[in-house]
C-alpha atoms as a PDB file:
ATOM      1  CA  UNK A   1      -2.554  49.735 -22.098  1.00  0.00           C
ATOM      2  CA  UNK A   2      -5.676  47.658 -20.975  1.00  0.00           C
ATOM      3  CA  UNK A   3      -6.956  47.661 -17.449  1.00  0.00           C
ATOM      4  CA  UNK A   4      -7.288  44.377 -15.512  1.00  0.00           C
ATOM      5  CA  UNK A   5      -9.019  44.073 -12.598  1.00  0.00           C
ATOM      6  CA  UNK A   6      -6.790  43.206  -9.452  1.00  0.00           C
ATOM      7  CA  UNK A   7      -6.725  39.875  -8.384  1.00  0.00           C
ATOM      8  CA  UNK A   8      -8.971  39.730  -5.100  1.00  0.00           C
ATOM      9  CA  UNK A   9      -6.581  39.289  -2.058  1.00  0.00           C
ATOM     10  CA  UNK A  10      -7.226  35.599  -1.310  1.00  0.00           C
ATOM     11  CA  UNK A  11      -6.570  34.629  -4.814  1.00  0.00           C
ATOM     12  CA  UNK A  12      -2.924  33.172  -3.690  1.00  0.00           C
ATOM     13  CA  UNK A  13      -2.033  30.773  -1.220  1.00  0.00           C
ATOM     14  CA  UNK A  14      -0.724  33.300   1.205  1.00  0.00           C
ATOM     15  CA  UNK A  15      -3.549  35.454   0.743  1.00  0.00           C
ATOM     16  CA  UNK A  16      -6.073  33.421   1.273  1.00  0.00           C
ATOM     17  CA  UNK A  17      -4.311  32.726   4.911  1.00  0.00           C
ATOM     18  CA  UNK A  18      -4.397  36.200   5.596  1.00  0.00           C
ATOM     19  CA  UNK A  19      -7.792  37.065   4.518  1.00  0.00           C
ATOM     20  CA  UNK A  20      -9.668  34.193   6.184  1.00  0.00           C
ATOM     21  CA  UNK A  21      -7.195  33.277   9.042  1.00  0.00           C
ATOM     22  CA  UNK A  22      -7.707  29.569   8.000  1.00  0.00           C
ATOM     23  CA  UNK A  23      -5.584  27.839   5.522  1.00  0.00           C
ATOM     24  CA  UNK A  24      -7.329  26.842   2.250  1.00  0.00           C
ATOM     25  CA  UNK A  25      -9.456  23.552   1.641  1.00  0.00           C
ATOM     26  CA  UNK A  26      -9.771  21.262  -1.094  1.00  0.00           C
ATOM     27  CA  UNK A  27     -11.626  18.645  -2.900  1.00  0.00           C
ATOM     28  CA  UNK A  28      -8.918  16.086  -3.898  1.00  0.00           C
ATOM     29  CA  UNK A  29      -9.299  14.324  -7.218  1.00  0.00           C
ATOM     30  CA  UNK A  30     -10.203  11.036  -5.100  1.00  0.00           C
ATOM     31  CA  UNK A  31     -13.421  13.630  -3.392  1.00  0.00           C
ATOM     32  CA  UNK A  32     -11.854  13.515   0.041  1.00  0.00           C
ATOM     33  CA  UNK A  33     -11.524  16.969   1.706  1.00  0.00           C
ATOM     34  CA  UNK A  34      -7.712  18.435   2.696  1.00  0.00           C
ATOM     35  CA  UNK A  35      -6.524  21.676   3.984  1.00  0.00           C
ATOM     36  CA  UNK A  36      -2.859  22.978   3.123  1.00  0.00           C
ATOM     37  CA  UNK A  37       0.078  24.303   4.983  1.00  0.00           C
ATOM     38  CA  UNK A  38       3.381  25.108   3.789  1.00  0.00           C
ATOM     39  CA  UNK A  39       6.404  23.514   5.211  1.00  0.00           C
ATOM     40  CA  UNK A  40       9.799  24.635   5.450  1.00  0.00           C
ATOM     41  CA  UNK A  41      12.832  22.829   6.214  1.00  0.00           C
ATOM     42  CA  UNK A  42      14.054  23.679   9.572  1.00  0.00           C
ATOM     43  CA  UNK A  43      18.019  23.588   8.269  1.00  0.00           C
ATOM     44  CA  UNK A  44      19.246  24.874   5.319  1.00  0.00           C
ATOM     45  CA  UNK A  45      20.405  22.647   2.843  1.00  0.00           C
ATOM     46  CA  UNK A  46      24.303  22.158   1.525  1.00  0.00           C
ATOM     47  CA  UNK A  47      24.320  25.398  -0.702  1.00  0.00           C
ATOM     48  CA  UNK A  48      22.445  27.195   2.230  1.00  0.00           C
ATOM     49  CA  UNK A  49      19.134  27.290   1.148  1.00  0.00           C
ATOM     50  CA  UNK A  50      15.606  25.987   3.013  1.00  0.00           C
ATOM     51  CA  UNK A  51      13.386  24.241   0.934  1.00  0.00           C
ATOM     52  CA  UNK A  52       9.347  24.589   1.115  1.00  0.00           C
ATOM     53  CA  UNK A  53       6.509  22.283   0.085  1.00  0.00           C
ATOM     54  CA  UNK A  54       3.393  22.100   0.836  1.00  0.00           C
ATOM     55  CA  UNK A  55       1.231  19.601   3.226  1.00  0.00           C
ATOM     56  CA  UNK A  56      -1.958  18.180   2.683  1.00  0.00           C
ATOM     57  CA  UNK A  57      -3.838  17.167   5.145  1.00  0.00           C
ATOM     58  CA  UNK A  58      -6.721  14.318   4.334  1.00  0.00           C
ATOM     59  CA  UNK A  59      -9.915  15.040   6.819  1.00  0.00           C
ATOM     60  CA  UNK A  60     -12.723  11.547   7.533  1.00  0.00           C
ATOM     61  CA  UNK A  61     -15.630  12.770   5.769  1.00  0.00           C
ATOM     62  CA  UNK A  62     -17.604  14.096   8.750  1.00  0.00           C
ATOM     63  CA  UNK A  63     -14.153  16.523   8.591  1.00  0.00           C
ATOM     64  CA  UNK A  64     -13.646  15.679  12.283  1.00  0.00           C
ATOM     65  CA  UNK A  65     -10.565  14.288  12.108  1.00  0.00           C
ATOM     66  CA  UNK A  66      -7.456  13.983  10.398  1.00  0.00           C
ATOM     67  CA  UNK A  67      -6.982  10.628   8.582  1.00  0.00           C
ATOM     68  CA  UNK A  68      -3.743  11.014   6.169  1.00  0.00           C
ATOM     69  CA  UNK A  69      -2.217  12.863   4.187  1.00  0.00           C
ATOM     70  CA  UNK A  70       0.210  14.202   0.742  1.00  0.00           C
ATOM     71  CA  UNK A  71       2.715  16.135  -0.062  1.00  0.00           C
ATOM     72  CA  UNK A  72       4.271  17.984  -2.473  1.00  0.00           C
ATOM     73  CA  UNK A  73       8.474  17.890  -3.462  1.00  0.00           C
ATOM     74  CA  UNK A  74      10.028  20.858  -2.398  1.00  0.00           C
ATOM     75  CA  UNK A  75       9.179  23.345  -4.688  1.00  0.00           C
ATOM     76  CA  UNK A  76      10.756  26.664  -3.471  1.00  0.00           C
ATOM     77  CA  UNK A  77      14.226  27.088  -2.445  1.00  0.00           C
ATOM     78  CA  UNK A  78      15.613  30.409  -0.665  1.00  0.00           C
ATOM     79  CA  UNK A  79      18.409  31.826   1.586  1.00  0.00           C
ATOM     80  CA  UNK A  80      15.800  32.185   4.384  1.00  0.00           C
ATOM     81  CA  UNK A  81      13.079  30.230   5.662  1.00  0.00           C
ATOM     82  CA  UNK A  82      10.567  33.458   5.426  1.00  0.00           C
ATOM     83  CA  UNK A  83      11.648  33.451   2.105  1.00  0.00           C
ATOM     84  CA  UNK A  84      11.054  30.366   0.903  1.00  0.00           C
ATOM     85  CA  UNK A  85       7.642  30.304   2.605  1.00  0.00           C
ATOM     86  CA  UNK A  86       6.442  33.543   0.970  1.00  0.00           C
ATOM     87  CA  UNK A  87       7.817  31.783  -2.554  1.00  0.00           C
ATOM     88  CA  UNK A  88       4.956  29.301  -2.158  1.00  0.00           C
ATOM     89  CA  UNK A  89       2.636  31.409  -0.505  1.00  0.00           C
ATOM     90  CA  UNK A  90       2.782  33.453  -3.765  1.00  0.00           C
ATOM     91  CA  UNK A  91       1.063  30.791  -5.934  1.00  0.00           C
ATOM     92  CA  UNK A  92      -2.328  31.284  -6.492  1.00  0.00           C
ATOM     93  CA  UNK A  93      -5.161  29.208  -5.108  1.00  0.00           C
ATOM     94  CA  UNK A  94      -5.779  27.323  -8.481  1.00  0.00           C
ATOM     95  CA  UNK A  95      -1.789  26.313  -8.440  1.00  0.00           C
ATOM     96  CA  UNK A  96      -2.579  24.947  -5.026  1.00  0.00           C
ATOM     97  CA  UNK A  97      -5.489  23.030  -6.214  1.00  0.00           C
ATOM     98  CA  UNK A  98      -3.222  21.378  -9.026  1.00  0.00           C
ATOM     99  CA  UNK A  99      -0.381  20.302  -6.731  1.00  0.00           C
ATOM    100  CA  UNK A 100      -3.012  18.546  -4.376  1.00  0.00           C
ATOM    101  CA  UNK A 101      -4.364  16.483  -7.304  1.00  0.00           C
ATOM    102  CA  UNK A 102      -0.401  15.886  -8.334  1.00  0.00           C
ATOM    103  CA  UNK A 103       0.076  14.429  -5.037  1.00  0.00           C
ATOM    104  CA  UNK A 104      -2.892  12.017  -4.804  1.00  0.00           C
ATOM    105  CA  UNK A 105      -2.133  11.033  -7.994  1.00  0.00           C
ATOM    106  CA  UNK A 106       1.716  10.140  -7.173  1.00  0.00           C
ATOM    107  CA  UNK A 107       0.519   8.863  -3.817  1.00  0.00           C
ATOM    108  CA  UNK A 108      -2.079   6.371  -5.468  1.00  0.00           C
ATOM    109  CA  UNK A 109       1.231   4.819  -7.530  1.00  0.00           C
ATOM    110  CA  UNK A 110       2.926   4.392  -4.105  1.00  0.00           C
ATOM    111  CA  UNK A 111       2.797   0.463  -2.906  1.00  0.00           C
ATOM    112  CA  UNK A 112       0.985  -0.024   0.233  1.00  0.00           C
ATOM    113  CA  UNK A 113       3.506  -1.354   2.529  1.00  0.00           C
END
């Protein structure tokens, strides 16, 4: 059996909540800075399940202010909300980091309107 080291305690989403009492922050693919959150439907759905995804928030570059933001599809589904929060808390920091370039990259496809 080999050893491997322990992944440090903010290496997932939820962790890195805990640790730092600060949600994680980004460089997006277009070099703007965003912080995440997880979202979770506030009703269940038709087969009684809550859905969670995960928001994006887009800071001006003196990170003063909030100007946008992406999202993710739901990507967790559970019988509780709790649940289905701690199903995308779970995924680690570089999974997080992914998803955020995802969603610029589906958002920059979207027509201005």
């Amino acid at each position: 059996m080999i050893d491997r080291p322990e992944a440090p305690p903010d290496s997932t989403f939820g962790g890195y909540v805990t640790e730092h009492s600060r949600p994680p922050a980004f460089e997006g693919r277009d070099g703007a800075a965003y912080t995440a959150s997880v979202y979770v439907s506030d009703f269940p759905d038709d087969r009684g399940q809550f859905g969670a995804a995960v928001l994006f928030v887009r800071w001006s570059p003196a990170g003063d202010q909030p100007m946008g933001h992406v999202e993710t599809p739901v990507l967790e589904r559970a019988a509780t909300r709790a649940q289905a929060t701690a199903a995308v808390e779970a995924k680690s920091l570089h999974e997080v980091k992914a998803l955020l370039d995802e969603a610029i990259r589906v958002s920059e496809e979207r027509p201005d309107w």
